[in-house]
Structures are given as C-alpha cells and as structure tokens.
PDB file of N, CA and C in Angstrom:
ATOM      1  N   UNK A   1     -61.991  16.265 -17.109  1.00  0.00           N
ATOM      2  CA  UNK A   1     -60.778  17.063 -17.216  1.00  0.00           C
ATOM      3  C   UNK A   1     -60.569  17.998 -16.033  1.00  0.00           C
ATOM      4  N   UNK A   2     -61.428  18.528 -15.517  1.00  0.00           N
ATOM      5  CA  UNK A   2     -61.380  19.519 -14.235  1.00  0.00           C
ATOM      6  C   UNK A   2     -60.691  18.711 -13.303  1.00  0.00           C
ATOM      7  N   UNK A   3     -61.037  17.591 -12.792  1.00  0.00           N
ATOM      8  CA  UNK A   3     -60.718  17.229 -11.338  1.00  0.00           C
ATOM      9  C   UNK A   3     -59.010  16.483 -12.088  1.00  0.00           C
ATOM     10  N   UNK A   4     -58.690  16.473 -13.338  1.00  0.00           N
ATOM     11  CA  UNK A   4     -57.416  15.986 -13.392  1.00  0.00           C
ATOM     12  C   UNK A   4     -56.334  17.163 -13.419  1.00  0.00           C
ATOM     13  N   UNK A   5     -56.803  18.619 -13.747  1.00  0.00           N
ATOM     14  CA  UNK A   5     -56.533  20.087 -13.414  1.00  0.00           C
ATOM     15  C   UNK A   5     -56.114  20.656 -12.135  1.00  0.00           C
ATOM     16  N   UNK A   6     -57.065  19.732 -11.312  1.00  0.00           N
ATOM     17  CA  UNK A   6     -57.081  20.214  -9.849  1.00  0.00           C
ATOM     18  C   UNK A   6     -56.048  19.476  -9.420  1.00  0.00           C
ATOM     19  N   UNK A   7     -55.645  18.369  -9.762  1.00  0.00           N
ATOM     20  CA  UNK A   7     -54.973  17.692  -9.096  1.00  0.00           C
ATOM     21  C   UNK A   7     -53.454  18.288  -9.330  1.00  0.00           C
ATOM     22  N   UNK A   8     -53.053  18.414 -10.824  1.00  0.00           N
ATOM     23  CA  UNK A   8     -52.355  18.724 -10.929  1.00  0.00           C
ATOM     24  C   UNK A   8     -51.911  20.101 -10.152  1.00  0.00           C
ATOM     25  N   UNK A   9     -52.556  20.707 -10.346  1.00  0.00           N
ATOM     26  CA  UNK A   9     -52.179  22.265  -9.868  1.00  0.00           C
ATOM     27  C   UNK A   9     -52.384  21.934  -8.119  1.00  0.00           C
ATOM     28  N   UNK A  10     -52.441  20.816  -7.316  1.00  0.00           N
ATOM     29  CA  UNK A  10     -52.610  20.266  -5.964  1.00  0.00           C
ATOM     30  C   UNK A  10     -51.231  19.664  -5.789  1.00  0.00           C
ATOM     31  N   UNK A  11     -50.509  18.841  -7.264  1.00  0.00           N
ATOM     32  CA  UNK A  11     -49.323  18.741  -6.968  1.00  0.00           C
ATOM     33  C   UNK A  11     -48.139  19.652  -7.563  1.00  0.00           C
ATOM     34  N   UNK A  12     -48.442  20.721  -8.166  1.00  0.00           N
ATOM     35  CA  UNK A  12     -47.592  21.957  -8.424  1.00  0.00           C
ATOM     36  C   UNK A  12     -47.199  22.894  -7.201  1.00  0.00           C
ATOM     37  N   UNK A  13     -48.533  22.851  -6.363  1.00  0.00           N
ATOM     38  CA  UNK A  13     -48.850  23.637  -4.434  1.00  0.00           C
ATOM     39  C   UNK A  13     -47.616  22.587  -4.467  1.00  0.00           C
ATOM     40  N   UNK A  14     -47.387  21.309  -4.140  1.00  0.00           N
ATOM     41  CA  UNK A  14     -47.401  20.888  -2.829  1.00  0.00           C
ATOM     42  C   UNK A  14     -45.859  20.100  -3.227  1.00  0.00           C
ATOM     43  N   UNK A  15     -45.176  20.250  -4.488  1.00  0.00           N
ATOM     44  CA  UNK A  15     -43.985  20.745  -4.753  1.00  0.00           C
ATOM     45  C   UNK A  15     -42.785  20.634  -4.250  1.00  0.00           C
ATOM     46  N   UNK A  16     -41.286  20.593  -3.310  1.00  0.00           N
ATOM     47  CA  UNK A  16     -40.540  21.277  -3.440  1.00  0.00           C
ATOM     48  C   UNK A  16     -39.641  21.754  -4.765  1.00  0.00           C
ATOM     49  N   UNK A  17     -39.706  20.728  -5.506  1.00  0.00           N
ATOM     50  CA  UNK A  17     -39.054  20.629  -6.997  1.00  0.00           C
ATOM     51  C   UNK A  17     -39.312  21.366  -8.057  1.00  0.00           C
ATOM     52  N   UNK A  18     -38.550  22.347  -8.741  1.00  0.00           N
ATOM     53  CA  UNK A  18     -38.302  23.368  -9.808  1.00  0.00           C
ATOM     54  C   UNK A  18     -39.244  22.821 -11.083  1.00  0.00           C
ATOM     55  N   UNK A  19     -39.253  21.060 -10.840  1.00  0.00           N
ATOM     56  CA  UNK A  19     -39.661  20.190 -12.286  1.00  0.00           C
ATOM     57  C   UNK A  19     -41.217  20.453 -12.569  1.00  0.00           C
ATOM     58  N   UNK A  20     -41.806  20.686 -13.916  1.00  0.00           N
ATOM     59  CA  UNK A  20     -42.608  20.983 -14.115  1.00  0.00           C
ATOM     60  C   UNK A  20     -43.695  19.634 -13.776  1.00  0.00           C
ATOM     61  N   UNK A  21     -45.085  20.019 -13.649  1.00  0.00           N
ATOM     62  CA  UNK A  21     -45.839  18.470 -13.956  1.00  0.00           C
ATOM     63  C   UNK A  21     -46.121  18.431 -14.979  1.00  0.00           C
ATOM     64  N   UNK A  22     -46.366  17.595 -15.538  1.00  0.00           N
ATOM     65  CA  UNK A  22     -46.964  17.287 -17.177  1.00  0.00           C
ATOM     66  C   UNK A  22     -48.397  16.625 -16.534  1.00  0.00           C
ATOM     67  N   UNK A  23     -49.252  17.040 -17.724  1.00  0.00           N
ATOM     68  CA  UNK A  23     -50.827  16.998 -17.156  1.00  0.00           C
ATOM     69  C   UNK A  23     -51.084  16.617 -18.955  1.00  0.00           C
ATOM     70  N   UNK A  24     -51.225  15.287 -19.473  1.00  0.00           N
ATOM     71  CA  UNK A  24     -52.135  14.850 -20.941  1.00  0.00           C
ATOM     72  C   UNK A  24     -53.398  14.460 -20.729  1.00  0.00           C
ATOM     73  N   UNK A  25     -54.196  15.231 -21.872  1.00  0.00           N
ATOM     74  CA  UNK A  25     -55.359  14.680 -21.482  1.00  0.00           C
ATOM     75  C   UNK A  25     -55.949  14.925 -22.675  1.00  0.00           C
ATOM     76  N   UNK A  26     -56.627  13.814 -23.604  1.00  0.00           N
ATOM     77  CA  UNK A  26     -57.894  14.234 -24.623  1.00  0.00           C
ATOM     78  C   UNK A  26     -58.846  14.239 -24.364  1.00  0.00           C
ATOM     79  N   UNK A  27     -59.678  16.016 -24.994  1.00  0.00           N
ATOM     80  CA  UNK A  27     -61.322  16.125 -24.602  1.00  0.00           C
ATOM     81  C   UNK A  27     -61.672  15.172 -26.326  1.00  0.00           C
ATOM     82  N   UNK A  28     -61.368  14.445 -26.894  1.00  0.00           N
ATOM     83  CA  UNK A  28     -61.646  14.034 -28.468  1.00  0.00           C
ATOM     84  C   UNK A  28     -61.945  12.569 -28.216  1.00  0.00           C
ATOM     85  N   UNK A  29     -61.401  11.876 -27.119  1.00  0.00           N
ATOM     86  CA  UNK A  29     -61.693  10.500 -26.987  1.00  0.00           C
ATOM     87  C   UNK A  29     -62.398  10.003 -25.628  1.00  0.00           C
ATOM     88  N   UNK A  30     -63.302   9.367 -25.584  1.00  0.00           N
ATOM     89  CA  UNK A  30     -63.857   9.223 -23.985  1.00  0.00           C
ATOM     90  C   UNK A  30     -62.832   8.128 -23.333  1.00  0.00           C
ATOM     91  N   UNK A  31     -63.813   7.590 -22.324  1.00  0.00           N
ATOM     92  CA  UNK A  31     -63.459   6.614 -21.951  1.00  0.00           C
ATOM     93  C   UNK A  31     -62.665   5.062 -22.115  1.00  0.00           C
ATOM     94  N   UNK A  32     -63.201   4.868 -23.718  1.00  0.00           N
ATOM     95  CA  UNK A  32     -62.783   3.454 -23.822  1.00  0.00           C
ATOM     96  C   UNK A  32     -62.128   4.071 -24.941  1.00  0.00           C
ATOM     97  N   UNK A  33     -61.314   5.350 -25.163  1.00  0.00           N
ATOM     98  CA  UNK A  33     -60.044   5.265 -25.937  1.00  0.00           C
ATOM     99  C   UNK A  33     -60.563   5.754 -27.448  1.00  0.00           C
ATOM    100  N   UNK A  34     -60.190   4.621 -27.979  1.00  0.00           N
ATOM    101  CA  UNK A  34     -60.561   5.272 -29.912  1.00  0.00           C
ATOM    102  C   UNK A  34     -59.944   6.360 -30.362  1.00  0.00           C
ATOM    103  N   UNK A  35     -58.217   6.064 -30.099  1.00  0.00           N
ATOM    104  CA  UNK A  35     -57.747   6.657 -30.212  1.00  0.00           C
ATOM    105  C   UNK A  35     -57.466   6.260 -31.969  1.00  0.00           C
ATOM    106  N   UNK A  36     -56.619   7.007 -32.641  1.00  0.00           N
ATOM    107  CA  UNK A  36     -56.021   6.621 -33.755  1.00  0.00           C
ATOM    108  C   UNK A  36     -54.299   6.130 -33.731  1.00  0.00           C
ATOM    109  N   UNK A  37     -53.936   5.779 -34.688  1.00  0.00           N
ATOM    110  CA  UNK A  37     -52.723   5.765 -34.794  1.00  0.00           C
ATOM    111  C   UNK A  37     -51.723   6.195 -34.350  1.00  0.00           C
ATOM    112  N   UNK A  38     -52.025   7.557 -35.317  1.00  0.00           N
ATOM    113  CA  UNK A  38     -51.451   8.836 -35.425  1.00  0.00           C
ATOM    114  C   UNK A  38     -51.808   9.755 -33.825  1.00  0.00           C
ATOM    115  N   UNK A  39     -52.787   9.734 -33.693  1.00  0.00           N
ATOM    116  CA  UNK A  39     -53.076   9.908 -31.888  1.00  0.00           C
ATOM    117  C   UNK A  39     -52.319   9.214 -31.008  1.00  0.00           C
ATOM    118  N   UNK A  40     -51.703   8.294 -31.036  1.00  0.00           N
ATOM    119  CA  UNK A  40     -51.431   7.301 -29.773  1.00  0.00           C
ATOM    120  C   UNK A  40     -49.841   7.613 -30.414  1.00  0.00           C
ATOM    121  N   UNK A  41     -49.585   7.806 -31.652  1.00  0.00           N
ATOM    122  CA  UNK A  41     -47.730   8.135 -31.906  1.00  0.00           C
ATOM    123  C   UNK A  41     -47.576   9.794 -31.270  1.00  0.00           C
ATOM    124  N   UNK A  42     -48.404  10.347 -31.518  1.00  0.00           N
ATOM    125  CA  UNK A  42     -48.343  11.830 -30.873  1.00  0.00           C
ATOM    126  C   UNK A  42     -48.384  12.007 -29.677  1.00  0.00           C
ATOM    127  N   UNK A  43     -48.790  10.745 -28.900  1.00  0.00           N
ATOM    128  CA  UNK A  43     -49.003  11.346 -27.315  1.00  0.00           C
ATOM    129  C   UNK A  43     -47.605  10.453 -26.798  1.00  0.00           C
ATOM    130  N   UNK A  44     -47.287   9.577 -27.642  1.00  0.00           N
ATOM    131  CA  UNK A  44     -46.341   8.570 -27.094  1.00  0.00           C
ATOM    132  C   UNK A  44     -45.023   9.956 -27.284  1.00  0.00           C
ATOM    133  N   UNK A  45     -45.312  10.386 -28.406  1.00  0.00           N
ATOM    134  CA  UNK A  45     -43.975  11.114 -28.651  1.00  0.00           C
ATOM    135  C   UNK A  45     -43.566  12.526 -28.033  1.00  0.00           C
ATOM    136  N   UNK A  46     -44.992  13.080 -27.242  1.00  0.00           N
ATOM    137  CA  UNK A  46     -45.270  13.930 -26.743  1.00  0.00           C
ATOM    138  C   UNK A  46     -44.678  13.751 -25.553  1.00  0.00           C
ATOM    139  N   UNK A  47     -44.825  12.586 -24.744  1.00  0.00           N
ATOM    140  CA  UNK A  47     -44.472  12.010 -23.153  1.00  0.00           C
ATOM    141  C   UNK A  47     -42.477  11.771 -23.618  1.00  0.00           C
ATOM    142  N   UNK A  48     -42.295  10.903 -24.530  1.00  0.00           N
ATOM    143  CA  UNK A  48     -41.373  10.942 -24.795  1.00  0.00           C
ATOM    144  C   UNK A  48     -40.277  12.176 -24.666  1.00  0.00           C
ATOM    145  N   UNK A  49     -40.576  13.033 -25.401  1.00  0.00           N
ATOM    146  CA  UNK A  49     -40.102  14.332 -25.490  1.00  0.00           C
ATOM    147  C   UNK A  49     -39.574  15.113 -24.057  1.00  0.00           C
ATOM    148  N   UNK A  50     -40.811  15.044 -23.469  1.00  0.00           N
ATOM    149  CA  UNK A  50     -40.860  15.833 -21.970  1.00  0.00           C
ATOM    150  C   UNK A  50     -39.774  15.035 -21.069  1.00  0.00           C
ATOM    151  N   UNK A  51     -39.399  13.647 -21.279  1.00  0.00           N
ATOM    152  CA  UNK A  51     -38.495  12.877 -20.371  1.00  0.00           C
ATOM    153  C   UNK A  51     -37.594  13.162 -21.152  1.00  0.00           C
ATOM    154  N   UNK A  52     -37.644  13.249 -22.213  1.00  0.00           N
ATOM    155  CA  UNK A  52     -35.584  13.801 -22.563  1.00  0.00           C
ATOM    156  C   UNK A  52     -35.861  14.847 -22.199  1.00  0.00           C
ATOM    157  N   UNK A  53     -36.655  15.735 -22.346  1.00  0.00           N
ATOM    158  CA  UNK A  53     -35.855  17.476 -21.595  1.00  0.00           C
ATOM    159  C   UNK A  53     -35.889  17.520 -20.342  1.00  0.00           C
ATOM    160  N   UNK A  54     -36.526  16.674 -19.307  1.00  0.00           N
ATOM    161  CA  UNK A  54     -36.219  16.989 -18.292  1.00  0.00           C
ATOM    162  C   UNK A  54     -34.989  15.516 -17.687  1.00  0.00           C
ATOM    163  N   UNK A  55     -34.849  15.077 -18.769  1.00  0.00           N
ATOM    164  CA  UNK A  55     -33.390  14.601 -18.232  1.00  0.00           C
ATOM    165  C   UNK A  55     -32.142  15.030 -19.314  1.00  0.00           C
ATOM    166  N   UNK A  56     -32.651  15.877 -20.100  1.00  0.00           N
ATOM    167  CA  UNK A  56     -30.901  16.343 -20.234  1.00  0.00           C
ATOM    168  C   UNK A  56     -30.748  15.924 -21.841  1.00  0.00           C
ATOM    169  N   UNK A  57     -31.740  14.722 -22.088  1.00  0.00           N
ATOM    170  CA  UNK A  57     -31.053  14.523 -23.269  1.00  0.00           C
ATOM    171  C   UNK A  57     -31.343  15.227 -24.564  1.00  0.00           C
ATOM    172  N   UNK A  58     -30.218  15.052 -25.869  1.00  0.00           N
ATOM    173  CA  UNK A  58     -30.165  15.746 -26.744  1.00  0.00           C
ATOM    174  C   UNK A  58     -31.754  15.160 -27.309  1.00  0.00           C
ATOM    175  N   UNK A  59     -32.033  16.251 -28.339  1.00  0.00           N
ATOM    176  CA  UNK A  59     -32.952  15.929 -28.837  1.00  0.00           C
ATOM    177  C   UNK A  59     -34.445  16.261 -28.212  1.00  0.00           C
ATOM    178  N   UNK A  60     -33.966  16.223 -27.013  1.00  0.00           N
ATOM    179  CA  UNK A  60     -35.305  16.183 -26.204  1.00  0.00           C
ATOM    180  C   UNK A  60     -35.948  18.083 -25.719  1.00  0.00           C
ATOM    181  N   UNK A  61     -37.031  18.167 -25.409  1.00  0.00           N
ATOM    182  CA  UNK A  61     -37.520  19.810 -25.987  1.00  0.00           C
ATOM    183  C   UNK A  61     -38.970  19.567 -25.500  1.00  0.00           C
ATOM    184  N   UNK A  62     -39.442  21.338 -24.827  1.00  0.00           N
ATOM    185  CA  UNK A  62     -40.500  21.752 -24.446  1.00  0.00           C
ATOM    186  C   UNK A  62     -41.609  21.130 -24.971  1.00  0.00           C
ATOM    187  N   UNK A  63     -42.134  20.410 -24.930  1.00  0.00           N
ATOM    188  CA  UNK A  63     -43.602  19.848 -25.624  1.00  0.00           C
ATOM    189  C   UNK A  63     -44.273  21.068 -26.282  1.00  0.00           C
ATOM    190  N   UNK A  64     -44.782  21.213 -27.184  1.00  0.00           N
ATOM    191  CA  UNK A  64     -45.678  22.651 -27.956  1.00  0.00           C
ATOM    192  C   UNK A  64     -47.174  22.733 -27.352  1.00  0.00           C
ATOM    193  N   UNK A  65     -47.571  21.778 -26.501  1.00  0.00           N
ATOM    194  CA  UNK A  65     -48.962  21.504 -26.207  1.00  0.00           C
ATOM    195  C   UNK A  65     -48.894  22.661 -25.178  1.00  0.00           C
TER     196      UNK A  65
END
C-alpha cells in the first residue's frame, strides 16, 4: 500500500488538473484477490460513482471512502 500512496501523491505533485486522483486499495485481500461478492459490487460501485461525479452525471457523488 505505501509505494501505491507514493505514487499517487507523485501524480497529485505533478498535476496541472483541478481533478482529484482516486487511489483503491484493500489491506483485507492479498494478492490473488478473494474478494467477495459484495466486495467486488462495492468497489465496482465505488469506481463507478467517482466517474459520474467527475463527469457531471446525475446520480453520481463523492465516494464516502
């Protein structure tokens, strides 16, 4: 998780654009996933979310994460 932190905040520096980065990441699942269901509808709906608000559309809203 650190070096995916760094990066991000490497492309927040390096920027000209107002647009936020979005940075997902679970410390709950390793490598090969094992995710659940209900995990993989939450992150789908999570990413989802962040592309309607940063394009405008209704419905679409700040992620709570």
């Amino acid at each position: 998780p650190l070096q995916a932190r760094k990066m991000t905040a490497r492309l927040q520096a390096a920027t000209s654009s107002d647009r936020p980065i979005l940075l997902l990441y679970d410390t709950d699942t390793g490598h090969a996933g094992g995710r659940t269901q209900a995990q993989i509808l939450d992150y789908v709906t999570t990413k989802l979310s962040f592309v309607f608000w940063q394009l405008g559309i209704e419905g679409g809203q700040r992620s709570p994460r």
